[in-house]
C-alpha atoms as a PDB file:
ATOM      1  CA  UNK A   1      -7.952  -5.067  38.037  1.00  0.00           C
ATOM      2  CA  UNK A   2     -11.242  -6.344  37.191  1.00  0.00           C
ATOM      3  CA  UNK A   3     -12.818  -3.336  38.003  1.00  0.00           C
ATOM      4  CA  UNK A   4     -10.313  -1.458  35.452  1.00  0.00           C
ATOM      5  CA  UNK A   5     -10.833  -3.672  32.937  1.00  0.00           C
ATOM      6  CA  UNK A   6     -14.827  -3.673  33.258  1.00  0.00           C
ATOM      7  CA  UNK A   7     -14.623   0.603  32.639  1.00  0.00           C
ATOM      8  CA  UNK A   8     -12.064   0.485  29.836  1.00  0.00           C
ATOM      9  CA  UNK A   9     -14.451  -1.606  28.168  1.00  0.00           C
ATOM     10  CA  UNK A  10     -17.188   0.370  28.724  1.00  0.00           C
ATOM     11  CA  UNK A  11     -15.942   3.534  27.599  1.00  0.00           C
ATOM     12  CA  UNK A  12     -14.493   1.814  24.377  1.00  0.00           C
ATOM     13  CA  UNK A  13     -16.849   2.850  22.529  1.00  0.00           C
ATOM     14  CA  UNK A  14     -16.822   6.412  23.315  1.00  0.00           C
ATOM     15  CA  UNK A  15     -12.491   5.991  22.321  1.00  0.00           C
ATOM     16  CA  UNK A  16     -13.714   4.982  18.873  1.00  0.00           C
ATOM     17  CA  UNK A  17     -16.467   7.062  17.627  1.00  0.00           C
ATOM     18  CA  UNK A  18     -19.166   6.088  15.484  1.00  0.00           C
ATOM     19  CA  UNK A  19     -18.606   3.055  13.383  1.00  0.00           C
ATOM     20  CA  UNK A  20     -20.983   3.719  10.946  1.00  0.00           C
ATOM     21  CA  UNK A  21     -21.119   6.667   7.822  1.00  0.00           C
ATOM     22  CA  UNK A  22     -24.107   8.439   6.927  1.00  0.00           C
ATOM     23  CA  UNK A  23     -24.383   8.078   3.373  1.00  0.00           C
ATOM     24  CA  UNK A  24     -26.308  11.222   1.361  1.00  0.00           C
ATOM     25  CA  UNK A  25     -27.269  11.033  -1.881  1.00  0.00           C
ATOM     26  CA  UNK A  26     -27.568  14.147  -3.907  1.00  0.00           C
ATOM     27  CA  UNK A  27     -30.062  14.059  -6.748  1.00  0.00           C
ATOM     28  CA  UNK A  28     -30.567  17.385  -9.264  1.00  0.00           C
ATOM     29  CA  UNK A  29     -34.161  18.074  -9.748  1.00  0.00           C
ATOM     30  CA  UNK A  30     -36.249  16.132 -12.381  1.00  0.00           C
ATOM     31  CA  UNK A  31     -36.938  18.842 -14.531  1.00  0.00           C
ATOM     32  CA  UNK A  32     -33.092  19.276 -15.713  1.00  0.00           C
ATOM     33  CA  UNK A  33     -31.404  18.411 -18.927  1.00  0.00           C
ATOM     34  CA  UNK A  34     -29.118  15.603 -19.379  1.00  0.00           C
ATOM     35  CA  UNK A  35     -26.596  18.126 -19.247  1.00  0.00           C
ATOM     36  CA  UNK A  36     -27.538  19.613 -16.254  1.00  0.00           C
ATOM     37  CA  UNK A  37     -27.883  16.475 -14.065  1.00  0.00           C
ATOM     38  CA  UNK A  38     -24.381  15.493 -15.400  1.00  0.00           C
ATOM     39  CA  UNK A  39     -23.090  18.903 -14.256  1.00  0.00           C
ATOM     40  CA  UNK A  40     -24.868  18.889 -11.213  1.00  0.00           C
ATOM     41  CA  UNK A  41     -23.134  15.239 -10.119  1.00  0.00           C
ATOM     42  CA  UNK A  42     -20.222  16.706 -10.630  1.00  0.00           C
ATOM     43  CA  UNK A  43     -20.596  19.528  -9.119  1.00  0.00           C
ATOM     44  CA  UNK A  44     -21.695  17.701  -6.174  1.00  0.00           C
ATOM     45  CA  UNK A  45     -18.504  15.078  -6.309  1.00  0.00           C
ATOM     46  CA  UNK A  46     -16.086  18.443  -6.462  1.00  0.00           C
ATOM     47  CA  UNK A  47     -17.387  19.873  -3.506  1.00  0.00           C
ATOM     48  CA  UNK A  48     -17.040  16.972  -1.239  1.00  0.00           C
ATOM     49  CA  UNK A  49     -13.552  16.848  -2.538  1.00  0.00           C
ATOM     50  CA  UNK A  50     -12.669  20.221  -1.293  1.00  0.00           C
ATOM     51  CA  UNK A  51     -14.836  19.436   2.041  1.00  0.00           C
ATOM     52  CA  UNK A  52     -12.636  16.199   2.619  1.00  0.00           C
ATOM     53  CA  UNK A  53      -9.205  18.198   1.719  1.00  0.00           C
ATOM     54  CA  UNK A  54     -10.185  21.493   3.511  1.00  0.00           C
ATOM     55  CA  UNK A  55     -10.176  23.296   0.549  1.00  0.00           C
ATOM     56  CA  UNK A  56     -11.751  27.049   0.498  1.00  0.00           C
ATOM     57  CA  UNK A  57     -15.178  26.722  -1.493  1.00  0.00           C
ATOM     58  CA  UNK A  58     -14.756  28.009  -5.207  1.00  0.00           C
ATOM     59  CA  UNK A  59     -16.543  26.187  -8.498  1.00  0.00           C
ATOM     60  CA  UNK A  60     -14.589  27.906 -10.480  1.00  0.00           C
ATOM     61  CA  UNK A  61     -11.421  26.178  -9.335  1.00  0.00           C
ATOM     62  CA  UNK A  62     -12.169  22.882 -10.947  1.00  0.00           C
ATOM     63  CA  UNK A  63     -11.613  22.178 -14.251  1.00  0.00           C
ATOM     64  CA  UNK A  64     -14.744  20.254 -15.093  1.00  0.00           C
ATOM     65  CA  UNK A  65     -16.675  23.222 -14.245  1.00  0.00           C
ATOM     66  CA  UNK A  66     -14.496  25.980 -16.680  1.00  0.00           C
ATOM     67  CA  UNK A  67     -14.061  23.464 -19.550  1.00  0.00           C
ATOM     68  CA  UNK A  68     -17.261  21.626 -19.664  1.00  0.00           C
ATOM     69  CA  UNK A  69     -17.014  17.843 -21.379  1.00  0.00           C
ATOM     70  CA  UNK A  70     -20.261  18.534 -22.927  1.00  0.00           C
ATOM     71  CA  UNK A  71     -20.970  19.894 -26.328  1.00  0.00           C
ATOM     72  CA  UNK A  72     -20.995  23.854 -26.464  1.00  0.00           C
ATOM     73  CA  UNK A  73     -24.986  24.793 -26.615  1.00  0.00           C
ATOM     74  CA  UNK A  74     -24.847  22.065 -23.450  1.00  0.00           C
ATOM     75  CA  UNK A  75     -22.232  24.023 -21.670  1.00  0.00           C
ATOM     76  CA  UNK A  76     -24.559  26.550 -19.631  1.00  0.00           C
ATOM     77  CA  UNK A  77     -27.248  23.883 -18.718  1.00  0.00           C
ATOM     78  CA  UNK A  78     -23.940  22.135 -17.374  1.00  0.00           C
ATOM     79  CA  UNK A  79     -22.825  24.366 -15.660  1.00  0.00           C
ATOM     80  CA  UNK A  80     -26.048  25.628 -14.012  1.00  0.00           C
ATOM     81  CA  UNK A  81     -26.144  22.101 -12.583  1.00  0.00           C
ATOM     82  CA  UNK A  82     -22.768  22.083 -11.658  1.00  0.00           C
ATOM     83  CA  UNK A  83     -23.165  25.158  -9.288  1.00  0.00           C
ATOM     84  CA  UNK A  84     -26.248  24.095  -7.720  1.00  0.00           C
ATOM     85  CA  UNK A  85     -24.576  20.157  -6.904  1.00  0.00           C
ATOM     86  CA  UNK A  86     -21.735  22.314  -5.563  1.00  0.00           C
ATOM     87  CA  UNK A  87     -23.643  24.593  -3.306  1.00  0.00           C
ATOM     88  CA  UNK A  88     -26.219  21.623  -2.103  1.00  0.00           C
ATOM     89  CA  UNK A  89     -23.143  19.673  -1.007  1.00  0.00           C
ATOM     90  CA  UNK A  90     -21.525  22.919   0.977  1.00  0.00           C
ATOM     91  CA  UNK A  91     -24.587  24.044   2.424  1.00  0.00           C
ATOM     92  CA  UNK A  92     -25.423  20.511   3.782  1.00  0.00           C
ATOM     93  CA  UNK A  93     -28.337  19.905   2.399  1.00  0.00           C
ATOM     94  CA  UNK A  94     -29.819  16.253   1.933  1.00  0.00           C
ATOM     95  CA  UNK A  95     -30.401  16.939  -1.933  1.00  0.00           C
ATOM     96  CA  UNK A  96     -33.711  16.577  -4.000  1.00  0.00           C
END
């Protein structure tokens, strides 16, 4: 019994995986706009959304990304960002 007790305990933490996250930050590049680094967060938020609900990569799915909540001239500097926070995230990369 002790014997049975001594492996269950030792394989325990194989049963329960790692108990810690790894936590990435994704940062745009310094040389973008305002708009840009605000598009590129939230680019980067929308794809891990989609990661952690299995969701088929697409920016143009979310709504953020097709209606901009920046000012018009802002909205391509936005949305440059907001593609290239979305494709760090799905590619894996560690950011900037």
């Amino acid at each position: 019994m002790k014997k049975l007790l001594c492996l269950a305990l030792a394989l325990l933490p194989l049963a329960t995986g790692c108990a810690h996250r790894e936590v990435v930050a994704y940062a745009p590049p310094p040389a973008y706009s305002e708009a840009a680094r605000q598009g590129y967060g939230d680019g980067a938020r929308a794809a891990q959304h989609d990661i952690r609900n299995g969701l088929h990569p697409d920016v143009d799915r979310h709504p953020r990304f097709r209606n901009p909540p920046v000012p018009p001239p802002l909205r391509d500097d936005y949305r440059h960002g907001f593609r290239d926070g979305y494709a760090q995230v799905m590619h894996g990369g560690s950011g900037y």
